[in-house]
C-alpha atoms as a PDB file:
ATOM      1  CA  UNK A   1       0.000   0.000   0.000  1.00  0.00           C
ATOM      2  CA  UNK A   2       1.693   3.618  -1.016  1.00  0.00           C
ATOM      3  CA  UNK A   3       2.125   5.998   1.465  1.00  0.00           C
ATOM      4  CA  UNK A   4      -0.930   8.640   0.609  1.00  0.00           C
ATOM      5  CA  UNK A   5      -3.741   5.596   0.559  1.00  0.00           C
ATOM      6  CA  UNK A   6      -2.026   4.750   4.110  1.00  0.00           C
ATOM      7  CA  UNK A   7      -2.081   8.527   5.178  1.00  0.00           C
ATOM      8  CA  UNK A   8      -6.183   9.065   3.791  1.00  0.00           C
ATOM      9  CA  UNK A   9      -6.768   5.831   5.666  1.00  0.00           C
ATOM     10  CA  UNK A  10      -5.804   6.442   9.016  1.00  0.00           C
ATOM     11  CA  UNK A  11      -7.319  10.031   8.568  1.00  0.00           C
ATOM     12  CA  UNK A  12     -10.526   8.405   7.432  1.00  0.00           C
ATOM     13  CA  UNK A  13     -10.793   6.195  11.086  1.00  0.00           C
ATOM     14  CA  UNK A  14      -9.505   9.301  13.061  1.00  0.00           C
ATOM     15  CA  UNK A  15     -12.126  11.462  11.798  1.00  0.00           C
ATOM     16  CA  UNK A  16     -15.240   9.685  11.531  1.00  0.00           C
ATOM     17  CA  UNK A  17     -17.475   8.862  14.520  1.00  0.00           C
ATOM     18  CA  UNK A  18     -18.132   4.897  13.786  1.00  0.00           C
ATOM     19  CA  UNK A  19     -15.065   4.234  13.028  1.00  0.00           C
ATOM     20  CA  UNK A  20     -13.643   6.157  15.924  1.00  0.00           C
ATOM     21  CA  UNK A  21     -10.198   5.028  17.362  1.00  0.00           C
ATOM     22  CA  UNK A  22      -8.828   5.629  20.406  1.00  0.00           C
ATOM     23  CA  UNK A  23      -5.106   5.712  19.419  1.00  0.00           C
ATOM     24  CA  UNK A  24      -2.437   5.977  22.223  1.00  0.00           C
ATOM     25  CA  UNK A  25      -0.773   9.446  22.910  1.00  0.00           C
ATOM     26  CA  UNK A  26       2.265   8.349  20.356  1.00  0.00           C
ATOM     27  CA  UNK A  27       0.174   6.986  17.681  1.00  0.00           C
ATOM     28  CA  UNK A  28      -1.951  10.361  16.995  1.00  0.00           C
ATOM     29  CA  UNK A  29       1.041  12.204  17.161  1.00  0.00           C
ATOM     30  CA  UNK A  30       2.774  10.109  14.597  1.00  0.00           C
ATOM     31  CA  UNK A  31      -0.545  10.688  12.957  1.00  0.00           C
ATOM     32  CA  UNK A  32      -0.819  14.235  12.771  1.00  0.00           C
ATOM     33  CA  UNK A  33       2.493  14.306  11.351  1.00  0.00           C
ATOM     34  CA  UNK A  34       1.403  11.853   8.673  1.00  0.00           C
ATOM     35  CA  UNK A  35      -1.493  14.434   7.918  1.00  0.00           C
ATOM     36  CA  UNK A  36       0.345  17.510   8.304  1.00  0.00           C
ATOM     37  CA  UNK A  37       2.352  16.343   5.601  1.00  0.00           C
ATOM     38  CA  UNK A  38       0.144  14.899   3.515  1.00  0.00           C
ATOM     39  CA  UNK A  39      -1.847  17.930   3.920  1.00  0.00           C
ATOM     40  CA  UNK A  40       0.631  20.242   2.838  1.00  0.00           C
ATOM     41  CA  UNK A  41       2.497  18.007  -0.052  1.00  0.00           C
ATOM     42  CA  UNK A  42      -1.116  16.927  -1.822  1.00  0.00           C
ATOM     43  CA  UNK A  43      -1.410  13.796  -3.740  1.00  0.00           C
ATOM     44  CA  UNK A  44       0.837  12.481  -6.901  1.00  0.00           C
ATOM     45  CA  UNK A  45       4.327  12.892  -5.430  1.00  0.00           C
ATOM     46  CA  UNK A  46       6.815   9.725  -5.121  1.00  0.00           C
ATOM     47  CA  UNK A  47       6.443   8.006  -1.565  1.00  0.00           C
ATOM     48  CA  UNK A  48      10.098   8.920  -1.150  1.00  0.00           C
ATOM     49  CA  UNK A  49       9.563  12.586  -0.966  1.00  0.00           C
ATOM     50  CA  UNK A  50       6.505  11.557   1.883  1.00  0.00           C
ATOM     51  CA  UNK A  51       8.719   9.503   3.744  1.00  0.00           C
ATOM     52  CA  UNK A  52      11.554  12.222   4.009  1.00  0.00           C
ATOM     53  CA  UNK A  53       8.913  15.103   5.066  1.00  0.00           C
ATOM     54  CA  UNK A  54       7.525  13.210   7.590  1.00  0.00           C
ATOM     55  CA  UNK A  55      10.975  11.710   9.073  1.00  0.00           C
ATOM     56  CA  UNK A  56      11.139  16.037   8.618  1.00  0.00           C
ATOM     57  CA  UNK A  57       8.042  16.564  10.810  1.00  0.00           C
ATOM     58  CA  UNK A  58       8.774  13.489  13.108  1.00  0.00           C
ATOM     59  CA  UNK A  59      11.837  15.064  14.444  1.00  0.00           C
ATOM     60  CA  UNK A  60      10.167  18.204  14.770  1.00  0.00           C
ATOM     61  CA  UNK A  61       7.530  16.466  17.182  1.00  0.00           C
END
């Protein structure tokens, strides 16, 4: 599975009542970064450029 379908996934469960989540402290922060990036970058970019910005955001955490 690329990066982005993994990214809309996980944003999908976080955001929608019946499939609500209750992810540990780490996990939503890991998350957030995964959306913040995703959010920013858009869609159609190679998974390697995702994978740098959010080893980016991670260490920014």
């Amino acid at each position: 599975m690329n990066t982005a379908l993994w990214i809309r996934k996980l944003w999908f469960l976080d955001n929608h009542e019946e499939h609500k989540v209750n992810f540990e402290p780490l996990s939503h922060k890991v998350i957030g970064c995964a959306l913040e990036v995703y959010s920013n970058l858009g869609p159609g970019l190679l998974e390697s450029t995702y994978e740098q910005c959010l080893a980016h955001e991670l260490t920014e955490a």
